[in-house]
C-alpha atoms as a PDB file:
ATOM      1  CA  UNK A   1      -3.678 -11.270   4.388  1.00  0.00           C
ATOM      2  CA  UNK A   2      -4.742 -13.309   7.139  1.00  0.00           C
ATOM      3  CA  UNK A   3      -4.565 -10.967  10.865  1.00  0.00           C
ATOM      4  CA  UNK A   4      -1.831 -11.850  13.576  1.00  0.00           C
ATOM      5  CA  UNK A   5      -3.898 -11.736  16.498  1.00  0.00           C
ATOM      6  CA  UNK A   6      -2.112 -11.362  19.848  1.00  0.00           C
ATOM      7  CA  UNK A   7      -2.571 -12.720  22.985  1.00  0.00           C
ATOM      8  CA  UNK A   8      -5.163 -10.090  24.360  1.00  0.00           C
ATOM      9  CA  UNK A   9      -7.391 -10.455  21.246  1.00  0.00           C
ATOM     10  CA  UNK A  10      -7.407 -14.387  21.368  1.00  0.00           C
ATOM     11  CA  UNK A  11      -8.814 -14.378  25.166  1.00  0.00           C
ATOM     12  CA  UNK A  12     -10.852 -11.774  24.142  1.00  0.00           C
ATOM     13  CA  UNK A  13     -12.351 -13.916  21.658  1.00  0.00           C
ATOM     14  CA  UNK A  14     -12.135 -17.038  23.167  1.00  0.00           C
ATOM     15  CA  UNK A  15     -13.947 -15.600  26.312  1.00  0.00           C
ATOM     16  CA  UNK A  16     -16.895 -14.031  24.035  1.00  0.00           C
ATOM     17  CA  UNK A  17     -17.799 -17.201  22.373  1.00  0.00           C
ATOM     18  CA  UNK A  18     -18.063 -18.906  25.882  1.00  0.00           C
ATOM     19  CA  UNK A  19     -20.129 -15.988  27.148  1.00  0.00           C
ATOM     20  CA  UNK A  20     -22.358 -16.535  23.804  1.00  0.00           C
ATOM     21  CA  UNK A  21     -22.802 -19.845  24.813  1.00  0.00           C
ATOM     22  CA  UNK A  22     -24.260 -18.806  28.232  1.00  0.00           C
ATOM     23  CA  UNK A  23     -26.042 -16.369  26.553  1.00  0.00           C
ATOM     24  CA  UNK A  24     -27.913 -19.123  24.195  1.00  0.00           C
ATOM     25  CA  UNK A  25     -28.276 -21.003  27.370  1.00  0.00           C
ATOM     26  CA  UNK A  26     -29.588 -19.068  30.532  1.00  0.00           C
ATOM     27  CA  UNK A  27     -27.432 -15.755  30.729  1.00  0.00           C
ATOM     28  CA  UNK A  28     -30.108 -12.713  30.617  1.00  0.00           C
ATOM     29  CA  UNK A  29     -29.440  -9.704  28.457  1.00  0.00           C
ATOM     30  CA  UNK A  30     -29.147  -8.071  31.352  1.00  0.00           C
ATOM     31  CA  UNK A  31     -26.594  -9.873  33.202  1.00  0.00           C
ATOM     32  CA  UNK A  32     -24.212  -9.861  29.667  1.00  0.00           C
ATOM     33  CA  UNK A  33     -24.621  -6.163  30.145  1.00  0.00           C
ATOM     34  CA  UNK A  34     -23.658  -5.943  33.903  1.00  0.00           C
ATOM     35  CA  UNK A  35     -20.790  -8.386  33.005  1.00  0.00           C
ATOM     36  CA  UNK A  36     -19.437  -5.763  29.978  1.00  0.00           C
ATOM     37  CA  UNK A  37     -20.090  -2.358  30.906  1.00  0.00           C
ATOM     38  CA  UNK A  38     -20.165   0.059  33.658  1.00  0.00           C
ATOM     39  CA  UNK A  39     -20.747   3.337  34.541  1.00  0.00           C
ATOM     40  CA  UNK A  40     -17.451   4.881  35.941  1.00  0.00           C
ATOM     41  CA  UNK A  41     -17.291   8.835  36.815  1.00  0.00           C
ATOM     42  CA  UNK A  42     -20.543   9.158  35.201  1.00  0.00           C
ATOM     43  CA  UNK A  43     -19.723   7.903  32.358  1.00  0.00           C
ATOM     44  CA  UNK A  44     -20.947   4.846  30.139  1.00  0.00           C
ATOM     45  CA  UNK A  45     -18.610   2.748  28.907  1.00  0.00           C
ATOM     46  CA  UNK A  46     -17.179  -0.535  28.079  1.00  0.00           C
ATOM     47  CA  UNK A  47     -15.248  -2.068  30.846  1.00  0.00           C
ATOM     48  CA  UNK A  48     -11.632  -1.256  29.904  1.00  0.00           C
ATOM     49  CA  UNK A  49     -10.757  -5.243  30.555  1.00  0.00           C
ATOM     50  CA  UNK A  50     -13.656  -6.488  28.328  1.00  0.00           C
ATOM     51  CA  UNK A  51     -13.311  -4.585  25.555  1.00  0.00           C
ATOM     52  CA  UNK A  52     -11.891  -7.168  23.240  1.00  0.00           C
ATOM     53  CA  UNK A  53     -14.425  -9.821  24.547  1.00  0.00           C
ATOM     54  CA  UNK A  54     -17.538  -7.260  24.161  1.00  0.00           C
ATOM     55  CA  UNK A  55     -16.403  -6.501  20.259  1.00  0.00           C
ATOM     56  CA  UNK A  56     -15.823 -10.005  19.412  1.00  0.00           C
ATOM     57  CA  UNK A  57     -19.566 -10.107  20.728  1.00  0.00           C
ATOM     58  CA  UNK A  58     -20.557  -7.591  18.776  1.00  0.00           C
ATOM     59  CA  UNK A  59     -20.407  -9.843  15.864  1.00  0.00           C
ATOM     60  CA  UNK A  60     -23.198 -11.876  17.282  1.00  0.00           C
ATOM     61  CA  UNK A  61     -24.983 -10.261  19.468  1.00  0.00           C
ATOM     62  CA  UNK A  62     -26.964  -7.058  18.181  1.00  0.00           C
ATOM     63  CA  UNK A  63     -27.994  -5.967  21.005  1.00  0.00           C
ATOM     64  CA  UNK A  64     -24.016  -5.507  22.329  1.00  0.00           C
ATOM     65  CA  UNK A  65     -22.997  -4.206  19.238  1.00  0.00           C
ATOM     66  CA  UNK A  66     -25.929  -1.403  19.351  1.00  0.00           C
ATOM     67  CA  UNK A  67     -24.626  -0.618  23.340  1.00  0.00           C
ATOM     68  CA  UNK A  68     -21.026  -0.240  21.884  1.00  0.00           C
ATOM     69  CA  UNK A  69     -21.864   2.227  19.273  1.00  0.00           C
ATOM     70  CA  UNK A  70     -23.909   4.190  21.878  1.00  0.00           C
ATOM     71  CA  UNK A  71     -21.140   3.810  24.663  1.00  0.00           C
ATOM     72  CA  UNK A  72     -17.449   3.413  22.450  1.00  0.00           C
ATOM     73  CA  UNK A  73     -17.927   3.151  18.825  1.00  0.00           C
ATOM     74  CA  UNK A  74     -13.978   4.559  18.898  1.00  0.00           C
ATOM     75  CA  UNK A  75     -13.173   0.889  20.190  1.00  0.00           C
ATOM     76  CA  UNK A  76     -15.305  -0.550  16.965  1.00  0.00           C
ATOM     77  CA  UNK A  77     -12.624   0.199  14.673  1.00  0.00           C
ATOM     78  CA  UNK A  78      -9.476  -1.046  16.590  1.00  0.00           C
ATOM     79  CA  UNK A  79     -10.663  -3.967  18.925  1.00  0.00           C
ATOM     80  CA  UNK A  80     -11.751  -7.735  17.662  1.00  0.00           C
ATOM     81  CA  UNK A  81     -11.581  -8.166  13.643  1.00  0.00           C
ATOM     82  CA  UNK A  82     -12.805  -5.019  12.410  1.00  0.00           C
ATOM     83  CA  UNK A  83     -13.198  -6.692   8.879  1.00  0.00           C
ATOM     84  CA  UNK A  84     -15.762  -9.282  10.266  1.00  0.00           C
ATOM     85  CA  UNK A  85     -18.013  -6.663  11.482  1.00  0.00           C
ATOM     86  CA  UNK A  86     -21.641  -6.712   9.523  1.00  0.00           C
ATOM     87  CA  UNK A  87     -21.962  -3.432   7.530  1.00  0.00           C
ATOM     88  CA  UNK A  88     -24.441  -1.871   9.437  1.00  0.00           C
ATOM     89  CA  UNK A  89     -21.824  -1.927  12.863  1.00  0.00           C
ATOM     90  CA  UNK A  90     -19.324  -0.432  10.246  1.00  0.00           C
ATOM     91  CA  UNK A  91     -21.452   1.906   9.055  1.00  0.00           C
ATOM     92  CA  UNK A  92     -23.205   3.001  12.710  1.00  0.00           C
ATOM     93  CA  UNK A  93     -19.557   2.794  13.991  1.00  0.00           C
ATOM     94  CA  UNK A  94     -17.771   5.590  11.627  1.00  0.00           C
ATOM     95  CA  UNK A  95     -21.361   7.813  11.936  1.00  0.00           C
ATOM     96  CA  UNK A  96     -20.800   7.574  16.297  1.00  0.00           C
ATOM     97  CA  UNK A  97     -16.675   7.978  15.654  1.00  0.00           C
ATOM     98  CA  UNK A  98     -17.017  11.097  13.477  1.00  0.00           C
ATOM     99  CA  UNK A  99     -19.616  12.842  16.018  1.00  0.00           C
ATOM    100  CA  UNK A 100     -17.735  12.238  19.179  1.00  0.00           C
ATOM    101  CA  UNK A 101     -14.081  13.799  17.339  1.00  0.00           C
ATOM    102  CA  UNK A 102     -16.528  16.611  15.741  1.00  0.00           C
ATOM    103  CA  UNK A 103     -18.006  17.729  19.091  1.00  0.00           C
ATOM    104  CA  UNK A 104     -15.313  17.040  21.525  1.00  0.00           C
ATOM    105  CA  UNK A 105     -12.360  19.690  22.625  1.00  0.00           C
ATOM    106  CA  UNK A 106     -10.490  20.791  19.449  1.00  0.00           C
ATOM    107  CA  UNK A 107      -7.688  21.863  21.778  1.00  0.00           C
ATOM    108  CA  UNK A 108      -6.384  18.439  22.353  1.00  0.00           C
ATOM    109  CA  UNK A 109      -2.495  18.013  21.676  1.00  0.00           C
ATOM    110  CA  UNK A 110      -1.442  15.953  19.049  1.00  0.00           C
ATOM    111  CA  UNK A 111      -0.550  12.621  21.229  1.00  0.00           C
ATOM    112  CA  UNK A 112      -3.698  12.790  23.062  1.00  0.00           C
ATOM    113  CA  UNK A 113      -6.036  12.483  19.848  1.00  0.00           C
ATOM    114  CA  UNK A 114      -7.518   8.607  19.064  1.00  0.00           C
ATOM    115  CA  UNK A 115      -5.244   6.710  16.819  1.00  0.00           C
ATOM    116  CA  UNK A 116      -5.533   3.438  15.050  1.00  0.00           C
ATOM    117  CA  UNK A 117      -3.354   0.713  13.735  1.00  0.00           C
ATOM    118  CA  UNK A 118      -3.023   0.771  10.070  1.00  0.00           C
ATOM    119  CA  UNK A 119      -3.420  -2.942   9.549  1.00  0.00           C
ATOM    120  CA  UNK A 120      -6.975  -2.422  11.936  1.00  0.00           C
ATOM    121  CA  UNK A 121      -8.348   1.155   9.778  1.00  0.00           C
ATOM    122  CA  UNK A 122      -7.327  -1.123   6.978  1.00  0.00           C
ATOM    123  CA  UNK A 123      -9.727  -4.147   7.906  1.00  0.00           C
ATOM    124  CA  UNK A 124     -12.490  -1.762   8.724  1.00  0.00           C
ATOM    125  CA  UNK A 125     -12.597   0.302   5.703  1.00  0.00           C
ATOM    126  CA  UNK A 126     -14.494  -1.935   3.638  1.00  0.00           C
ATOM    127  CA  UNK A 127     -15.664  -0.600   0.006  1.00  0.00           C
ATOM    128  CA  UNK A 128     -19.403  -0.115   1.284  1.00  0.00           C
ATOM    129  CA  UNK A 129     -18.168   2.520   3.692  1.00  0.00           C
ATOM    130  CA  UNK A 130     -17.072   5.040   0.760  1.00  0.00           C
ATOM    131  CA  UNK A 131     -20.503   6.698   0.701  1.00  0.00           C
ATOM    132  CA  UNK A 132     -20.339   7.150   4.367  1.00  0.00           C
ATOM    133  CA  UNK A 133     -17.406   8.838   4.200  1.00  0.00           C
ATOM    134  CA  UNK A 134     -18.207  11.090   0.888  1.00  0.00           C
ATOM    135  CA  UNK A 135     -21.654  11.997   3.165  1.00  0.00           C
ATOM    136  CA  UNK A 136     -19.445  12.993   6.178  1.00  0.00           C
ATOM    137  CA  UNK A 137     -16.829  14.568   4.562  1.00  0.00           C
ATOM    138  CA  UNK A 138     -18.586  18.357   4.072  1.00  0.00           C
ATOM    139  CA  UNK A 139     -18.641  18.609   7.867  1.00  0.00           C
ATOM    140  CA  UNK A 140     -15.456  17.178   8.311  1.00  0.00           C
ATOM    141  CA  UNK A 141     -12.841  18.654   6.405  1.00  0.00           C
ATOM    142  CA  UNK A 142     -12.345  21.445   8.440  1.00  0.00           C
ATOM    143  CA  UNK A 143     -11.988  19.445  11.448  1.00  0.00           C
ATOM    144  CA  UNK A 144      -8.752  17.981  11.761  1.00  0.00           C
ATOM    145  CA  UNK A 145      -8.792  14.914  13.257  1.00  0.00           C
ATOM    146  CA  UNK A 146     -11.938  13.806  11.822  1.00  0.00           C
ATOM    147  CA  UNK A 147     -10.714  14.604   7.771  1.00  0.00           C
ATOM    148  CA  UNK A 148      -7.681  12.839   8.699  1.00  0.00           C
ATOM    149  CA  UNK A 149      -9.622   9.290  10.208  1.00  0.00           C
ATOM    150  CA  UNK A 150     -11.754   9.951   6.767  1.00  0.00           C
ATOM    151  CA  UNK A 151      -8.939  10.409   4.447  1.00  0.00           C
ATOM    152  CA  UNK A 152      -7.026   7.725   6.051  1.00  0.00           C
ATOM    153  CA  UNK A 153      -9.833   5.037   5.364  1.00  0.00           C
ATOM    154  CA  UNK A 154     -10.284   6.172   2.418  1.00  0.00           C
ATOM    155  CA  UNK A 155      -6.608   5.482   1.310  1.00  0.00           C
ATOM    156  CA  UNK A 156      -6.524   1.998   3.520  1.00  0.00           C
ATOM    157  CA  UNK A 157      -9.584   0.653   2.070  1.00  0.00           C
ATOM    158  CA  UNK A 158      -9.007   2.301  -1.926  1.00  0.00           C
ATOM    159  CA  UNK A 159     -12.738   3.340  -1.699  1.00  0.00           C
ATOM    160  CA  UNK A 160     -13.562   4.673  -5.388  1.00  0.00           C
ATOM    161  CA  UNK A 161     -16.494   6.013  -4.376  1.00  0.00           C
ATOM    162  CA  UNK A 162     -13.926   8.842  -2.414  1.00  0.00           C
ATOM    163  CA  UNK A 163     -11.670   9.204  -5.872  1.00  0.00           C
ATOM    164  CA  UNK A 164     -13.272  12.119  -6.448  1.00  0.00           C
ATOM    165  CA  UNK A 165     -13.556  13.590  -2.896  1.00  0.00           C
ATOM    166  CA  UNK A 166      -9.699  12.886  -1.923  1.00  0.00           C
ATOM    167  CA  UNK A 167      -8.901  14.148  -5.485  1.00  0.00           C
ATOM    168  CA  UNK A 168     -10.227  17.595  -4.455  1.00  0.00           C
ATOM    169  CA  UNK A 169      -8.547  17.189  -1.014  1.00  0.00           C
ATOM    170  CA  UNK A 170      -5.150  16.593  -1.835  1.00  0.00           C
ATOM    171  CA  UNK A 171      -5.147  19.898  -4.097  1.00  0.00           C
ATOM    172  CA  UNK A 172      -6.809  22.163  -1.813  1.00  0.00           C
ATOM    173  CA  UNK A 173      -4.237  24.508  -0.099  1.00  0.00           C
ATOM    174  CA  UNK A 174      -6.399  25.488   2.416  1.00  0.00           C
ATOM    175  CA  UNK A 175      -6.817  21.899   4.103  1.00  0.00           C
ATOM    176  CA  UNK A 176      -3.967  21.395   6.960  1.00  0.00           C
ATOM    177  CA  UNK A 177      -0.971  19.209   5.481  1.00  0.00           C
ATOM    178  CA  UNK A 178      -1.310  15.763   7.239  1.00  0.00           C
ATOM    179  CA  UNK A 179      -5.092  15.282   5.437  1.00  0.00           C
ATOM    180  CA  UNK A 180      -3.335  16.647   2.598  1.00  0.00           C
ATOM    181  CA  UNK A 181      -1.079  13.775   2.717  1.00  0.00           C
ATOM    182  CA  UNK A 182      -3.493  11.320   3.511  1.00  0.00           C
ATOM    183  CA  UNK A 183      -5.854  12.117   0.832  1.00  0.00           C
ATOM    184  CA  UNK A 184      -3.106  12.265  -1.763  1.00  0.00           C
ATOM    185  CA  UNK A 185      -2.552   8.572  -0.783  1.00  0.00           C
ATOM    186  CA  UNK A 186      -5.923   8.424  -0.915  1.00  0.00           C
ATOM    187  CA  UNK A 187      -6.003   9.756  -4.336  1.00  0.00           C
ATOM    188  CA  UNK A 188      -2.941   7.281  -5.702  1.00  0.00           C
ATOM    189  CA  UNK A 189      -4.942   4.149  -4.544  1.00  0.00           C
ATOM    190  CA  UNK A 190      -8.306   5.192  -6.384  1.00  0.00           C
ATOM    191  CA  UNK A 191      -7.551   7.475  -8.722  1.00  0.00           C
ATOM    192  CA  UNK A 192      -7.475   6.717 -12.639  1.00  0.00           C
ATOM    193  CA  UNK A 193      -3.907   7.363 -14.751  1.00  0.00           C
ATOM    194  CA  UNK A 194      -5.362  10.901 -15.935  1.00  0.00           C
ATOM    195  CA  UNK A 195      -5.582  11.927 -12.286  1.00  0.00           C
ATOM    196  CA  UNK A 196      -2.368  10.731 -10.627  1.00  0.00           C
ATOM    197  CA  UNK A 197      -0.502  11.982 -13.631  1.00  0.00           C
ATOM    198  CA  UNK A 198      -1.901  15.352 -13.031  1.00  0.00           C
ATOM    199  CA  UNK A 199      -0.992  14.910  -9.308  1.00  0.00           C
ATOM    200  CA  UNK A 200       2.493  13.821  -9.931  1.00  0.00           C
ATOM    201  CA  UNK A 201       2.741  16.603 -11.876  1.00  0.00           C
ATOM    202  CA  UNK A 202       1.351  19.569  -9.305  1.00  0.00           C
ATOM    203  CA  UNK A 203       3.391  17.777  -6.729  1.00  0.00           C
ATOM    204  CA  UNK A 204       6.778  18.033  -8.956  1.00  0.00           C
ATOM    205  CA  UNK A 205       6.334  21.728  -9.342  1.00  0.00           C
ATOM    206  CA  UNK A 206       4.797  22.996  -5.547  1.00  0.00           C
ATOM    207  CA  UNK A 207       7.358  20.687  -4.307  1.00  0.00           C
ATOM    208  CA  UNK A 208       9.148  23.634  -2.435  1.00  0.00           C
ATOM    209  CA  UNK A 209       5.675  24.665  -0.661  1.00  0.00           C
ATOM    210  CA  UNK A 210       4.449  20.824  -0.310  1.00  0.00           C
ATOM    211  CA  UNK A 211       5.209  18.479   3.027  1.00  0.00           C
ATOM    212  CA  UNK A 212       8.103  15.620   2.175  1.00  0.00           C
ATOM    213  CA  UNK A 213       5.302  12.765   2.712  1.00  0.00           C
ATOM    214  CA  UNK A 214       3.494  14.185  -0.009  1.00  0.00           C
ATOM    215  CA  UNK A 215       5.977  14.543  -2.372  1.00  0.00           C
ATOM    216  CA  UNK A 216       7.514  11.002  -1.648  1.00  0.00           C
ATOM    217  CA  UNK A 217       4.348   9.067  -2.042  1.00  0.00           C
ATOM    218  CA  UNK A 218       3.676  10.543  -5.312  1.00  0.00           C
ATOM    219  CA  UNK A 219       7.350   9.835  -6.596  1.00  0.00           C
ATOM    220  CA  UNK A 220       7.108   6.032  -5.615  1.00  0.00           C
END
């Protein structure tokens, strides 16, 4: 399906092929940079009102895409058309995501963690990301809200190459429910008939010990 892009993403775009333009012309890389991003408290980032114009550049423009992944790759997977991005932004992008949820404060409360649109996760996770995400996974599942972002894009984009991985997932006890659910998902959308029988089946008798999500999805 075709995105429904609001008004927000449309400037965003519309602004970052006109700034291209200058760019080809007589805009330095270094005045494109002072334009996008700033350093505010210290910190590097992308200018909160830019961000939709700096990832629509970030399809053109390596060097913008390489100062997004080093400032916000978070805003790489929500921002622009995530599904347009080459793979090597995808790639870089999930890599600099997983690192900054991996080493930042595991004490965060449930509505301040990063969350992202299922129709956007769903347009960046792209088959050639599954052997990202199988690499990542062994220092990730542990971590909460880096296995879920995994599991989740591994259920969005049906990655095969994570049957396996969110097979093991969904039937480990010792993972914490909600990547439980995910991979299970996960595991419906790649998994052959042999394996989602077998799932259907463990879920039918744990059902008592197993979260309603879980069981639901593998009833439908």
């Amino acid at each position: 399906a075709l995105p429904i892009y609001n008004e927000g993403v449309v400037r965003g775009y519309l602004t970052a092929r006109w700034l291209m333009r200058l760019r080809k012309a007589n805009l330095s890389r270094a005045a494109l940079f002072d334009l996008l991003f700033a350093k505010i408290y210290g910190l590097e980032v992308v200018k909160p009102s830019l961000v939709e114009t700096a990832v629509w550049l970030a399809l053109w423009d390596k060097d913008v895409a390489h100062e997004i992944v080093r400032r916000g790759p978070p805003l790489l997977l929500g921002a622009g058309d995530p599904a347009s991005l080459p793979t090597d932004l995808r790639r870089s992008a999930l890599v600099g995501v997983i690192k900054e949820l991996t080493t930042s404060d595991h004490g965060r409360s449930w509505h301040e963690r990063p969350w992202w649109d299922n129709d956007k996760l769903r347009r960046f996770s792209q088959p050639d990301l599954g052997d990202v995400v199988v690499s990542l996974w062994p220092e990730c599942r542990t971590h909460e809200e880096a296995a879920h972002l995994l599991m989740r894009i591994a259920w969005l984009g049906a990655l095969k190459d994570c049957a396996s991985l969110a097979t093991e997932a969904a039937f480990d006890a010792d993972l914490d429910f909600v990547t439980r659910v995910f991979a299970g998902r996960a595991l419906l959308a790649t998994g052959d008939e042999k394996t989602k029988k077998a799932y259907a089946e463990f879920v039918i008798a744990e059902r008592s010990t197993l979260p309603g999500n879980m069981v639901r999805d593998a009833m439908m």
